[in-house]
N, C-alpha and C. Protein backbone atom coordinates (compact mmCIF):
# COMPACT_ATOMS: atom_id res chain seq x y z
N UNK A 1 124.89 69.26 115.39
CA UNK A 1 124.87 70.12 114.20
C UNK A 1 126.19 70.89 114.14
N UNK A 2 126.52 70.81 112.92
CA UNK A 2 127.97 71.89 112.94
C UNK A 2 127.48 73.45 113.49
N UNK A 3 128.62 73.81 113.87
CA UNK A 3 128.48 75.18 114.49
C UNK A 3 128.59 75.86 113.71
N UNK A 4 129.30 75.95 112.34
CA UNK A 4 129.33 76.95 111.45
C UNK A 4 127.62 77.09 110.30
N UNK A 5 127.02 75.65 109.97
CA UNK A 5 125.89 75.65 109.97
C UNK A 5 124.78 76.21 111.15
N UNK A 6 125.14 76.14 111.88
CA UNK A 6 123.64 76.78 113.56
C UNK A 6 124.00 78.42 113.12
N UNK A 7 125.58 79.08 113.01
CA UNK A 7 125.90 80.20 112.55
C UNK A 7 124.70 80.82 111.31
N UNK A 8 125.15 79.99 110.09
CA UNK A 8 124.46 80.12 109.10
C UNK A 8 122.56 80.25 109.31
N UNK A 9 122.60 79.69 110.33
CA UNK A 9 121.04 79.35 110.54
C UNK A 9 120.01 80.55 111.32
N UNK A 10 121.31 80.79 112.33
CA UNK A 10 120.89 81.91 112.80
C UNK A 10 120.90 83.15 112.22
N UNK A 11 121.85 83.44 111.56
CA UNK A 11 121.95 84.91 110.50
C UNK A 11 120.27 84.91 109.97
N UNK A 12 120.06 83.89 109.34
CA UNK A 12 119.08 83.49 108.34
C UNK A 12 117.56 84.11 109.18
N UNK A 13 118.07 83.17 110.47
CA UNK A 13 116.47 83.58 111.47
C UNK A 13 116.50 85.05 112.11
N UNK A 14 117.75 85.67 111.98
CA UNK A 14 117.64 87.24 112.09
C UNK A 14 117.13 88.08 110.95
N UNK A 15 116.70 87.53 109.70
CA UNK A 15 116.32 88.25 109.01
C UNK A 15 114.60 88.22 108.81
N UNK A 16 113.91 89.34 109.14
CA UNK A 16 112.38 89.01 109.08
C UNK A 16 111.56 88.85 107.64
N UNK A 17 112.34 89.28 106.75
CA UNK A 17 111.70 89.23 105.68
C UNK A 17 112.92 89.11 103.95
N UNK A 18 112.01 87.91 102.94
CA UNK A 18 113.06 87.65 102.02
C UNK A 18 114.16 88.94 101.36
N UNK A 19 115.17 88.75 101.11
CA UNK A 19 115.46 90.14 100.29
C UNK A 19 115.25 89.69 98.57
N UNK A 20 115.17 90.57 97.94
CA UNK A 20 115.19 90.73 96.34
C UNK A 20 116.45 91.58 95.89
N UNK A 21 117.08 91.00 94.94
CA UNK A 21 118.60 90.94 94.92
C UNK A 21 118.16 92.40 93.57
N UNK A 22 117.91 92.86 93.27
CA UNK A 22 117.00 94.04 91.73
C UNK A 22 117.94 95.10 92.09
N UNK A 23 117.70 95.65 91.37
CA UNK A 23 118.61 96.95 91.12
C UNK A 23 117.23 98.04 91.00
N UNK A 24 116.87 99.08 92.03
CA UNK A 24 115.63 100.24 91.87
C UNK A 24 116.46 101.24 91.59
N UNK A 25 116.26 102.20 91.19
CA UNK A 25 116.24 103.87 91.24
C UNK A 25 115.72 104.66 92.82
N UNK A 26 116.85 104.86 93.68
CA UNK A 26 116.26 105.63 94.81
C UNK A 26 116.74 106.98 94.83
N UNK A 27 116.20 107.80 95.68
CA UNK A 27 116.60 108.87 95.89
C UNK A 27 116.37 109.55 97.58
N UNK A 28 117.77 109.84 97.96
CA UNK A 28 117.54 109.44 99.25
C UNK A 28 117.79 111.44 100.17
N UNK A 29 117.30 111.80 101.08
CA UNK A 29 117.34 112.91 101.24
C UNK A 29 118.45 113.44 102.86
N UNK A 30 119.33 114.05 102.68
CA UNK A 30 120.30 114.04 102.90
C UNK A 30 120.10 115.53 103.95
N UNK A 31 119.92 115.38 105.35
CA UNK A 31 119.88 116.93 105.89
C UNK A 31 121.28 117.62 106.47
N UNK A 32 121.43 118.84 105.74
CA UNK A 32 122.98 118.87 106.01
C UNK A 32 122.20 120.55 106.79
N UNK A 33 122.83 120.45 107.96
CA UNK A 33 122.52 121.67 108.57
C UNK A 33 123.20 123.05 108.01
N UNK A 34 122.31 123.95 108.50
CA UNK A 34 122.66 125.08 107.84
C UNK A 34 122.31 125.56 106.35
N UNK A 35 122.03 124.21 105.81
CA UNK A 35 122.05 124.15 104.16
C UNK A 35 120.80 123.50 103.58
N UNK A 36 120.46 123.92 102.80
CA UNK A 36 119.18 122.81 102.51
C UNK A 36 118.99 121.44 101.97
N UNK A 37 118.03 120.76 102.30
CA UNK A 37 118.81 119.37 102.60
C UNK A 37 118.98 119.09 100.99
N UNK A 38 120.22 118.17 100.82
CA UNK A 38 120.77 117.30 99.60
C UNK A 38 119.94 116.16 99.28
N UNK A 39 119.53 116.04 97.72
CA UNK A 39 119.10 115.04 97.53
C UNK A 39 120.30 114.59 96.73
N UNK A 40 120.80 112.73 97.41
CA UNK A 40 120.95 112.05 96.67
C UNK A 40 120.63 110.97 95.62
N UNK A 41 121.32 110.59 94.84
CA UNK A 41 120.75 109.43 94.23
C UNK A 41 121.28 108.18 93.89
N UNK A 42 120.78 106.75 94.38
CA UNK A 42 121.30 105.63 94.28
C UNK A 42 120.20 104.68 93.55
N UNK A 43 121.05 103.00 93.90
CA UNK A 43 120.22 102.12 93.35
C UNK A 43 120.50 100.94 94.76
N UNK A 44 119.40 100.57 94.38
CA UNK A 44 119.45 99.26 95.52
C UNK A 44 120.06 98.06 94.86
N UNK A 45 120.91 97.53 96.13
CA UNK A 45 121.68 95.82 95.54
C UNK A 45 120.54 95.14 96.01
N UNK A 46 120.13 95.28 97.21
CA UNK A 46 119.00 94.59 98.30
C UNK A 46 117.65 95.19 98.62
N UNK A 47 116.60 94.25 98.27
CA UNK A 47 115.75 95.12 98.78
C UNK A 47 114.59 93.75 99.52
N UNK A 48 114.36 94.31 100.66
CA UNK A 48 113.04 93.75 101.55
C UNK A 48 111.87 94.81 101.66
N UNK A 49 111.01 94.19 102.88
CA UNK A 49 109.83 94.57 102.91
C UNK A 49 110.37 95.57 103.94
N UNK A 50 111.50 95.12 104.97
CA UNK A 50 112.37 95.74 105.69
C UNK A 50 113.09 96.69 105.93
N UNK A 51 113.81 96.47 104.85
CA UNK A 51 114.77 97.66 104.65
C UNK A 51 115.48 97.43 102.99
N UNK A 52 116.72 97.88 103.14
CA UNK A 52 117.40 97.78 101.40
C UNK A 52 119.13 98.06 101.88
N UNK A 53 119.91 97.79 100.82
CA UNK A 53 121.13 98.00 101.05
C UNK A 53 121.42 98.92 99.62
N UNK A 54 121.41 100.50 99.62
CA UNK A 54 121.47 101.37 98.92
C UNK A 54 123.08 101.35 98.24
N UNK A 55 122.99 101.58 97.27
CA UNK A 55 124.55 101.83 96.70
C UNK A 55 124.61 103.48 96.25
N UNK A 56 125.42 104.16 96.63
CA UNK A 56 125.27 105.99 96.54
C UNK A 56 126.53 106.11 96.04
N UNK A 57 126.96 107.10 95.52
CA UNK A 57 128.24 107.66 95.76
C UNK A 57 128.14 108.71 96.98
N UNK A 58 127.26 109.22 97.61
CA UNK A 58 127.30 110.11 98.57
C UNK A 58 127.38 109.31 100.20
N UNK A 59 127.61 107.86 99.87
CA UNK A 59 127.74 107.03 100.74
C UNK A 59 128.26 107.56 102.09
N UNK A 60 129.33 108.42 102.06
CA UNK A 60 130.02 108.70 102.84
C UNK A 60 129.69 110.07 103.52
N UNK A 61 128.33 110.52 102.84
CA UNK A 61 127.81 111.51 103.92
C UNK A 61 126.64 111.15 105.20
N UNK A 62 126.60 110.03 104.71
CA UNK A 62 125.40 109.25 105.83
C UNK A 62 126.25 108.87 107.47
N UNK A 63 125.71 108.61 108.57
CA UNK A 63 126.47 108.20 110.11
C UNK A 63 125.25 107.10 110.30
N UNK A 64 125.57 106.39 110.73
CA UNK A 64 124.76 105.05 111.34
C UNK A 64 123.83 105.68 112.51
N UNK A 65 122.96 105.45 112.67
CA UNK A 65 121.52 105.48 113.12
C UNK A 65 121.19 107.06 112.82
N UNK A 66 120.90 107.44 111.61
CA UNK A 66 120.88 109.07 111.31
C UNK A 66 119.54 107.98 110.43
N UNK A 67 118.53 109.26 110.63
CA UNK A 67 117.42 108.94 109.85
C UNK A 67 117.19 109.70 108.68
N UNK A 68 116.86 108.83 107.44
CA UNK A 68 116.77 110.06 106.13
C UNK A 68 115.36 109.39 105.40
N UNK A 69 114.88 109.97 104.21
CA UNK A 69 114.02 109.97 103.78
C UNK A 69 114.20 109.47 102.49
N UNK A 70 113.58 108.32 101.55
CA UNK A 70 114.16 108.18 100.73
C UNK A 70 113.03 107.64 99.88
N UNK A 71 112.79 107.81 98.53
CA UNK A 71 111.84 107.16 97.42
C UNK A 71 112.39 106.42 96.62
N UNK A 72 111.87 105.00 96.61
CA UNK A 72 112.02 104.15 95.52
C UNK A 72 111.47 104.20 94.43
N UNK A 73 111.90 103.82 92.95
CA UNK A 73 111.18 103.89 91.90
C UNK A 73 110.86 102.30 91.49
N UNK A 74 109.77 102.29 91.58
CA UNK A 74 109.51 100.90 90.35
C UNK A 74 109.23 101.16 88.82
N UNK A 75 109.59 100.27 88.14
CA UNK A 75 109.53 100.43 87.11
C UNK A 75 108.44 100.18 86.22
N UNK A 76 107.50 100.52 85.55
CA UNK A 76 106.70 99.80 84.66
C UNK A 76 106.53 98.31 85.34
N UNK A 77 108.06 97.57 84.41
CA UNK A 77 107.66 96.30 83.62
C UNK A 77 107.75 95.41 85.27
N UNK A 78 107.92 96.01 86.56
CA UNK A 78 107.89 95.68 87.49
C UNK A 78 106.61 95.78 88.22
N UNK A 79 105.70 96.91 87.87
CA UNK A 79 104.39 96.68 88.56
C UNK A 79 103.28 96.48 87.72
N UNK A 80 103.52 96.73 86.21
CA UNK A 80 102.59 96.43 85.46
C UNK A 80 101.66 97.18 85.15
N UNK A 81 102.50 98.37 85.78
CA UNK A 81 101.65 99.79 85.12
C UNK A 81 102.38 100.48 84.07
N UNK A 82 101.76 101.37 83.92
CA UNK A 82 101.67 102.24 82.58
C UNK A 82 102.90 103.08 82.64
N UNK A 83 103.38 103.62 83.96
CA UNK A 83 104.43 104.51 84.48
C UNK A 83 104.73 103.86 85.57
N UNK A 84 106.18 105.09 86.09
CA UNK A 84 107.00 104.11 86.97
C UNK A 84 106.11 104.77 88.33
N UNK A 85 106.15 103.70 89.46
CA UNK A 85 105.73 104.47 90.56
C UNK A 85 106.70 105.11 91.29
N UNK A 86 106.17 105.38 92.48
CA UNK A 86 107.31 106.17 93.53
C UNK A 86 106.63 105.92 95.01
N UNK A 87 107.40 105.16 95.79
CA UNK A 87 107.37 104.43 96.89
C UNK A 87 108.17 105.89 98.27
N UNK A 88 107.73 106.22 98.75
CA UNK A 88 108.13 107.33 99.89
C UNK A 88 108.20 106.78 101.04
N UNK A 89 109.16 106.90 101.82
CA UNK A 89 109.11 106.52 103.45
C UNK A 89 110.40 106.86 104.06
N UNK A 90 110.50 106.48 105.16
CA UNK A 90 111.55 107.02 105.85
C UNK A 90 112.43 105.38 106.30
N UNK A 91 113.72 106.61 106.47
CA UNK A 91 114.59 104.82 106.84
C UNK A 91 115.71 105.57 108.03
N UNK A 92 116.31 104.27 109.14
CA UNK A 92 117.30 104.72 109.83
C UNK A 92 118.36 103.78 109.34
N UNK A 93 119.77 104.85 109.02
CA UNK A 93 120.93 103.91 108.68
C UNK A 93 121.48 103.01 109.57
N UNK A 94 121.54 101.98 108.93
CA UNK A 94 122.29 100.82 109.89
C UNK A 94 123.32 100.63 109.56
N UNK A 95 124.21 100.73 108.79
CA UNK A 95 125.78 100.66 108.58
C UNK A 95 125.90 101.20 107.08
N UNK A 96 127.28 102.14 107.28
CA UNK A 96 127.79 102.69 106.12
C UNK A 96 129.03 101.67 105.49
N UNK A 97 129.24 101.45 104.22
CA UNK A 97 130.08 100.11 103.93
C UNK A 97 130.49 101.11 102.86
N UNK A 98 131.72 101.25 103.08
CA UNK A 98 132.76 102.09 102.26
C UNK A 98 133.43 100.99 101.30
N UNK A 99 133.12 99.84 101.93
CA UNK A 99 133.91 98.43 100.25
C UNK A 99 132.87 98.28 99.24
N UNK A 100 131.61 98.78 99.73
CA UNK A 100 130.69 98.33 99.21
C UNK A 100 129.74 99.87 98.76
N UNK A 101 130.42 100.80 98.84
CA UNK A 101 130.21 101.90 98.36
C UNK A 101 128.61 102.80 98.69
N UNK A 102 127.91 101.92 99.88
CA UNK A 102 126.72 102.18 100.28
C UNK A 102 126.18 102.09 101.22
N UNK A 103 125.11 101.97 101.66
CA UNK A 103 124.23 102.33 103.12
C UNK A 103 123.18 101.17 103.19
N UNK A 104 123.23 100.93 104.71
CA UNK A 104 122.35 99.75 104.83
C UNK A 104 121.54 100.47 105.37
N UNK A 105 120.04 100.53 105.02
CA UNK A 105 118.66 100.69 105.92
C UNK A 105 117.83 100.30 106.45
N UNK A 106 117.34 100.41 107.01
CA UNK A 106 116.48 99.81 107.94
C UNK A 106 114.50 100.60 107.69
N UNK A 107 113.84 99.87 106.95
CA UNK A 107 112.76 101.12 107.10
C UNK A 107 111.88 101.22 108.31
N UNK A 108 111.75 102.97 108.41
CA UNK A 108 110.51 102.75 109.83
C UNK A 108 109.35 102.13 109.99
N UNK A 109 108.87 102.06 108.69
CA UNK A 109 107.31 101.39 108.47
C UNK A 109 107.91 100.98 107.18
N UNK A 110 107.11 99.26 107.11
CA UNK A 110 107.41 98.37 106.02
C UNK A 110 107.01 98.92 105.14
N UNK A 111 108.03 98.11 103.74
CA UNK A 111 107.93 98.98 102.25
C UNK A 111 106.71 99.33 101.84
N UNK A 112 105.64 98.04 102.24
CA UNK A 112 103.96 97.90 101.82
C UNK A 112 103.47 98.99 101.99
N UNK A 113 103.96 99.93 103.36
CA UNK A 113 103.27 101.08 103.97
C UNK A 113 103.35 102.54 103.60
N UNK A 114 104.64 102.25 102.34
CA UNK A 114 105.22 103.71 102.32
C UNK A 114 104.02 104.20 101.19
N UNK A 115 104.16 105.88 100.94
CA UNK A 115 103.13 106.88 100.10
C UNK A 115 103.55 106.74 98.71
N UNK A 116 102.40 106.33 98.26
CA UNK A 116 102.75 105.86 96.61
C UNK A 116 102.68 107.34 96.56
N UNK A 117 103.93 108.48 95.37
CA UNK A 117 103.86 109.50 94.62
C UNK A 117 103.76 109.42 93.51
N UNK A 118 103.20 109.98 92.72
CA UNK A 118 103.01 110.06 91.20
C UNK A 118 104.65 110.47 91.09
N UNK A 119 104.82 109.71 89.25
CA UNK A 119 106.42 110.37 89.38
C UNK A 119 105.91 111.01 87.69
N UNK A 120 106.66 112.10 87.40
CA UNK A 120 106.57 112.66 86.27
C UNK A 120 107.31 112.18 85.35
């Protein structure tokens, strides 16, 4: 087998779950000591059951394995409800990508698991 294919193969078998390429509404919570914590706000390029690859402009206040808190929005015409939901859980950063203007996460408990919030 080519080696650059077994490469390809393996990336593939490191990933536990499909991603969905969608664009959400997140909002991710930012603890800055001393101060009360910052909420930011992004959109996802990536999203799994796993984790997501957030796009922020506050990109650059996050450090790799720093844990933050963050809610996804679905939309209506995405769950087939009446209003948008709001998905709650916690995530640890896995790499900050300054070309790519965002944060890779990792969630602690799969997406399935996080606290549906009513959103206003």
């Amino acid at each position: 087998m080519d080696k650059r294919l077994r490469e390809i193969m393996r990336i593939c078998d490191q990933r536990g779950h499909t991603r969905l390429r969608k664009s959400f509404q997140v909002t991710l919570r930012k603890r800055v000591p001393g101060i009360l914590d910052v909420l930011l706000e992004g959109n996802t390029l990536e999203l799994s059951q796993g984790g997501a690859f957030i796009k922020t402009e506050g990109w650059h206040f996050f450090e790799p394995n720093e844990v933050t808190e963050l809610t996804l929005f679905l939309p209506p015409d995405f769950t087939s409800k009446d209003t948008p939901i709001g998905l709650h859980g916690s995530a640890i950063v896995k790499r900050v990508d300054p070309l790519r203007e965002g944060i890779a996460v990792e969630f602690t408990k799969e997406l399935w698991q996080f606290r549906p919030i009513a959103v206003c």
